[in-house]
PDB file of N, CA and C in Angstrom:
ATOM      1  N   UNK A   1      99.785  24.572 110.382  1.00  0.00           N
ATOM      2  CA  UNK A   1      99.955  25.240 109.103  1.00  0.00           C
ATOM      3  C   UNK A   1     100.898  24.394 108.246  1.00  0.00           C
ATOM      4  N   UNK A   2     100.825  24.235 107.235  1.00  0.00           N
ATOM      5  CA  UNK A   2     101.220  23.462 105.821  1.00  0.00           C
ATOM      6  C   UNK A   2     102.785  24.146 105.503  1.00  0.00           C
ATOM      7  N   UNK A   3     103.478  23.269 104.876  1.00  0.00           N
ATOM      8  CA  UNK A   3     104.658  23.804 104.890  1.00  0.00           C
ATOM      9  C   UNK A   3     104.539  25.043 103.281  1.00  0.00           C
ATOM     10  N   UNK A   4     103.893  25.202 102.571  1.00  0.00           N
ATOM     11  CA  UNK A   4     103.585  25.676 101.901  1.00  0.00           C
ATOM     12  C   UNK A   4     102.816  27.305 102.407  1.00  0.00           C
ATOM     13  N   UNK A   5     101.949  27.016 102.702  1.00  0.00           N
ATOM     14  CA  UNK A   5     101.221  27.982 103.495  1.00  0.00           C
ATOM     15  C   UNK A   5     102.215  28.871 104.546  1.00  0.00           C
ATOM     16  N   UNK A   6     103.537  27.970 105.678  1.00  0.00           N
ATOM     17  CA  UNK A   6     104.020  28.920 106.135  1.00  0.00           C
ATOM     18  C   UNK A   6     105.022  29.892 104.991  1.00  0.00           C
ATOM     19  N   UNK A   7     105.485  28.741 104.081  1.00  0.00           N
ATOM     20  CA  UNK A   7     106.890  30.128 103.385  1.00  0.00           C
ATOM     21  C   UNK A   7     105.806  30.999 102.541  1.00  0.00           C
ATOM     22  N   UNK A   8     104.621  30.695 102.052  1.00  0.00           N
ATOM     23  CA  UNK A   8     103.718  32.561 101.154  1.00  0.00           C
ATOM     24  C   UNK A   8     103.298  33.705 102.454  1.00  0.00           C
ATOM     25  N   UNK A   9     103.376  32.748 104.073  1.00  0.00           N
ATOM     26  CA  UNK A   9     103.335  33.750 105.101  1.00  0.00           C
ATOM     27  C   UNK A   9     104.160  34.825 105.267  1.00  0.00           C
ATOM     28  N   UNK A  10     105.614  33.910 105.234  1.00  0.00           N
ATOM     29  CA  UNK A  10     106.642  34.513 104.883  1.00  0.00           C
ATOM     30  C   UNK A  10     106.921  35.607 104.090  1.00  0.00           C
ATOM     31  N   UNK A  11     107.035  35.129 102.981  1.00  0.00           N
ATOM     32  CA  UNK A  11     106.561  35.892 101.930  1.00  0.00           C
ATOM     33  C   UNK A  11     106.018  37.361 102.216  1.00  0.00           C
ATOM     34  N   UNK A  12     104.435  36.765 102.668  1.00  0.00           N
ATOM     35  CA  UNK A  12     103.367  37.967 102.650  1.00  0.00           C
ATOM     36  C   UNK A  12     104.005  38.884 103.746  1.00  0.00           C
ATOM     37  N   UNK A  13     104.659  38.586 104.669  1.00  0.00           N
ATOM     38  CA  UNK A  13     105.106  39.545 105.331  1.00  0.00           C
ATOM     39  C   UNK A  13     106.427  40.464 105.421  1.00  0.00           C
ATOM     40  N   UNK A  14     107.075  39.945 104.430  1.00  0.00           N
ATOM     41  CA  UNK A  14     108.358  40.475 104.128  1.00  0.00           C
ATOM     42  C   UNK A  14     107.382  41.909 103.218  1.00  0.00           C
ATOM     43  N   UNK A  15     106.958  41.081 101.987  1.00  0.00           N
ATOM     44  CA  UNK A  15     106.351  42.321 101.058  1.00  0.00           C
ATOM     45  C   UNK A  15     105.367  43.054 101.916  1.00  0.00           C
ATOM     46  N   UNK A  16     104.589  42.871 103.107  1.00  0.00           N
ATOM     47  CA  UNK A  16     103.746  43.682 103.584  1.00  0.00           C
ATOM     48  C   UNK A  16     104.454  44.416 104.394  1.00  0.00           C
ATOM     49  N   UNK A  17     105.864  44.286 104.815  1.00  0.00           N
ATOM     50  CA  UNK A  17     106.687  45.719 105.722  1.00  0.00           C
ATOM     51  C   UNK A  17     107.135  46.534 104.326  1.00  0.00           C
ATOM     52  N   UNK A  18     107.351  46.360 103.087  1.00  0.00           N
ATOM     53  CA  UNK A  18     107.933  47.147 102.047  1.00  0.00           C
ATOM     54  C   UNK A  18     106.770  48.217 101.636  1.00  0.00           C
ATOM     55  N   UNK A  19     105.706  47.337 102.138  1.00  0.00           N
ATOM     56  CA  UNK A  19     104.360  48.355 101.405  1.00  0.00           C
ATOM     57  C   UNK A  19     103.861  49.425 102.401  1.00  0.00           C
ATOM     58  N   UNK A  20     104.153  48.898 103.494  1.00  0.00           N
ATOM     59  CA  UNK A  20     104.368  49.654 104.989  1.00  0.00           C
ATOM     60  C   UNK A  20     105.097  51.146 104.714  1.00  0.00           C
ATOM     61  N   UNK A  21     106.023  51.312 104.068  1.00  0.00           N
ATOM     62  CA  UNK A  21     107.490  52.121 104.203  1.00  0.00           C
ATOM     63  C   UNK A  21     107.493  52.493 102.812  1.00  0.00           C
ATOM     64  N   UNK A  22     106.327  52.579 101.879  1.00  0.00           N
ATOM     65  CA  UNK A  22     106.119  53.238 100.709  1.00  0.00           C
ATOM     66  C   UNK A  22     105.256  54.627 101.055  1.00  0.00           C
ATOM     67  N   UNK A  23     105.839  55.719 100.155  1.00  0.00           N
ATOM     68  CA  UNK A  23     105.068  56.838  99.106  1.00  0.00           C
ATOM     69  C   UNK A  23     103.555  56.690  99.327  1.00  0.00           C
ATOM     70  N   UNK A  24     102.721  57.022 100.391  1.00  0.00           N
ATOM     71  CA  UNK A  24     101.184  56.620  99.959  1.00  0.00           C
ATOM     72  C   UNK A  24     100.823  57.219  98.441  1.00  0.00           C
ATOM     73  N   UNK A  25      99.709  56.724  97.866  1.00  0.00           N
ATOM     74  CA  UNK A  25      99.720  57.259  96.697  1.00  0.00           C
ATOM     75  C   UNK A  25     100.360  57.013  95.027  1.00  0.00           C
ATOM     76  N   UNK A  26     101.760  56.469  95.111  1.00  0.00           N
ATOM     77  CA  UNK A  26     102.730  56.290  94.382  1.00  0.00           C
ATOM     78  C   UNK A  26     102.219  54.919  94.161  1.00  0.00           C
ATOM     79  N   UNK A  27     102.893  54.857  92.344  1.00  0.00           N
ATOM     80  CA  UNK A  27     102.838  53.447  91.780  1.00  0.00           C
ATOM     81  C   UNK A  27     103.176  52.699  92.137  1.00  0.00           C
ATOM     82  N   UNK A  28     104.100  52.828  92.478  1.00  0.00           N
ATOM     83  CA  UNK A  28     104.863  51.792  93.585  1.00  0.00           C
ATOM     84  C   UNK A  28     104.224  50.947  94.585  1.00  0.00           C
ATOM     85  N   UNK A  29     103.899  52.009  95.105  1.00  0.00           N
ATOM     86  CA  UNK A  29     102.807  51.406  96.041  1.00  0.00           C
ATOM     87  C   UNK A  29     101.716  50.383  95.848  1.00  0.00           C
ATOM     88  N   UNK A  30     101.093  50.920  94.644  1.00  0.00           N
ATOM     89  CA  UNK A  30      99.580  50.338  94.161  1.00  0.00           C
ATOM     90  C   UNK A  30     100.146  49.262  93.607  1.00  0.00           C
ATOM     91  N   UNK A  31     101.494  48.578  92.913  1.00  0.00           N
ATOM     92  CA  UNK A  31     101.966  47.878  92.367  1.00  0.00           C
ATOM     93  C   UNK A  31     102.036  46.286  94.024  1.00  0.00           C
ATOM     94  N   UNK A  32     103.276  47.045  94.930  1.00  0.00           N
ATOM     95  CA  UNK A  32     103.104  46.374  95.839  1.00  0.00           C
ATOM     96  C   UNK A  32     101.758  45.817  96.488  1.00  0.00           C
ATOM     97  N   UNK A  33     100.884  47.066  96.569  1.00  0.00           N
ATOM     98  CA  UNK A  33      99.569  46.330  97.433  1.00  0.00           C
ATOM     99  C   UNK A  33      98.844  45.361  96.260  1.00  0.00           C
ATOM    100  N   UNK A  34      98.825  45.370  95.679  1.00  0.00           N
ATOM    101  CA  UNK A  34      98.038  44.162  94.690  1.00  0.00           C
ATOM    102  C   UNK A  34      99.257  42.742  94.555  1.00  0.00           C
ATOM    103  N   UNK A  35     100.509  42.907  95.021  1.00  0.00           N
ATOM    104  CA  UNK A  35     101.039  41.578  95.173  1.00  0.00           C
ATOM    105  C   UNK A  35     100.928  41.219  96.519  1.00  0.00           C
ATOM    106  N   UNK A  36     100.775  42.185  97.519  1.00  0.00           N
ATOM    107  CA  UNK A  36     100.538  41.431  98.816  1.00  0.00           C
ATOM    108  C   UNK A  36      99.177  40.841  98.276  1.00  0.00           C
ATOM    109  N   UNK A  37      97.894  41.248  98.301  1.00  0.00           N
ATOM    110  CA  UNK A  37      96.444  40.959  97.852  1.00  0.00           C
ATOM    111  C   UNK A  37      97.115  39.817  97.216  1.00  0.00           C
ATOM    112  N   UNK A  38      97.508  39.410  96.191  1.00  0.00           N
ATOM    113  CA  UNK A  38      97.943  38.334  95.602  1.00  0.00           C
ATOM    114  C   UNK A  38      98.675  37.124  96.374  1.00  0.00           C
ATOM    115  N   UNK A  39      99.623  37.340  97.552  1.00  0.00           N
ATOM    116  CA  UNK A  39      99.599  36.532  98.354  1.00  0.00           C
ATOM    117  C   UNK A  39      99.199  36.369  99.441  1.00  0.00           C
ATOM    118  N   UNK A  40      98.054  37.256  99.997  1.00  0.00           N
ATOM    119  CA  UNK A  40      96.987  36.639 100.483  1.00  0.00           C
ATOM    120  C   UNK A  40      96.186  35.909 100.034  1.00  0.00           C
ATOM    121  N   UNK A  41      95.744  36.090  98.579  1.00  0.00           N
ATOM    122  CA  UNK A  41      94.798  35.079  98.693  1.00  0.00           C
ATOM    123  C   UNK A  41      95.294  33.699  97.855  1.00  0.00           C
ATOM    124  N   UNK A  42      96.679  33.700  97.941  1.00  0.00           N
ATOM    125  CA  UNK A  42      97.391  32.634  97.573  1.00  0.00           C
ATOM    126  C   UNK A  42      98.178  31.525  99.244  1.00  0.00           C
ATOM    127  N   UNK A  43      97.967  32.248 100.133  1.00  0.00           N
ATOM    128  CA  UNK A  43      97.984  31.915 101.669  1.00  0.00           C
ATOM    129  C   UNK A  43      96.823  31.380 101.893  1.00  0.00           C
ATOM    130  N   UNK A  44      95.167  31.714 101.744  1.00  0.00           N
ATOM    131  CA  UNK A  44      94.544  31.513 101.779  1.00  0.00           C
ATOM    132  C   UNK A  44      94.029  30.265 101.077  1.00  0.00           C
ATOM    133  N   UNK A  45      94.715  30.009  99.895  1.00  0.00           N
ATOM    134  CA  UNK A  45      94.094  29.187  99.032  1.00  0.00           C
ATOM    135  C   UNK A  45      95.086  27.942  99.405  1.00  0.00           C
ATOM    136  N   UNK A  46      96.177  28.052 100.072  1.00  0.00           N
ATOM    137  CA  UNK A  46      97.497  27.065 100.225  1.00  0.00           C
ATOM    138  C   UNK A  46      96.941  26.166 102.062  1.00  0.00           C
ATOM    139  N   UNK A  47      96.274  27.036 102.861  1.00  0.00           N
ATOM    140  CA  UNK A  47      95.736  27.222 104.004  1.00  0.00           C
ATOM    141  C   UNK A  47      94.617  26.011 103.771  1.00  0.00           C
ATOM    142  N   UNK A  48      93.735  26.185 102.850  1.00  0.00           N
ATOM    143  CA  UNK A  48      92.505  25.418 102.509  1.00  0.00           C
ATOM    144  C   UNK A  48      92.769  24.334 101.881  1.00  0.00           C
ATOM    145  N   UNK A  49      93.834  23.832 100.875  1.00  0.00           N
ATOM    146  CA  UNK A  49      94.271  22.851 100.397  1.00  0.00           C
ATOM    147  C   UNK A  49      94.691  22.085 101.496  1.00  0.00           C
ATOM    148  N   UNK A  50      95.275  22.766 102.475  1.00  0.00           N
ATOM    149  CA  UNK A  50      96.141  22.192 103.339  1.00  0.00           C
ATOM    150  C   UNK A  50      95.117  21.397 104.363  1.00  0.00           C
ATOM    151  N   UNK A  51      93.689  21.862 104.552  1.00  0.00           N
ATOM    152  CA  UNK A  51      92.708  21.270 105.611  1.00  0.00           C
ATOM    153  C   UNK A  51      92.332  20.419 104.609  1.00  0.00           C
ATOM    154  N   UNK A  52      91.912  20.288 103.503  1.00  0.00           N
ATOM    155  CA  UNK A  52      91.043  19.444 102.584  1.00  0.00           C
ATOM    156  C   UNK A  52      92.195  17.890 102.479  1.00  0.00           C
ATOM    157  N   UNK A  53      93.348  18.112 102.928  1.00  0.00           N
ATOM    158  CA  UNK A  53      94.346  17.018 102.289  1.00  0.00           C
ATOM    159  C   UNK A  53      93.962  16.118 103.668  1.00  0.00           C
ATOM    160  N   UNK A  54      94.293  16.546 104.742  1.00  0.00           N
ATOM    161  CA  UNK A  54      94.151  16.609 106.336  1.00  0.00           C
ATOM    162  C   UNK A  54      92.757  15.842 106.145  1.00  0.00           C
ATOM    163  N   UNK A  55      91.943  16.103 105.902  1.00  0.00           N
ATOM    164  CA  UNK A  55      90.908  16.008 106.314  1.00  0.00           C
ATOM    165  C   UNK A  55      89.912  14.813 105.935  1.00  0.00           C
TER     166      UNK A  55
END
């Protein structure tokens, strides 16, 4: 894994225990789950750069 790719892991998992330990339902919530979604597919996209450079 890319040094890039591990710190949005990071990242994604710090904000995915906060979204864990939210209000189901609440703005809050829906706010958080669309920035995890956002760094997933910013993990994803850091993940694939990272094989294409490699490769």
């Amino acid at each position: 894994m890319n040094r890039k790719a591990k710190e949005i892991y990071t990242e994604l998992e710090r904000e995915r225990k906060k979204l864990c330990s939210m209000p189901l339902g609440s703005d809050l919530m829906l706010k958080q789950s669309r920035l995890v979604d956002e760094l997933i597919n910013e993990y994803y996209r850091a993940v694939a750069g990272g094989r294409r450079m490699a490769g």
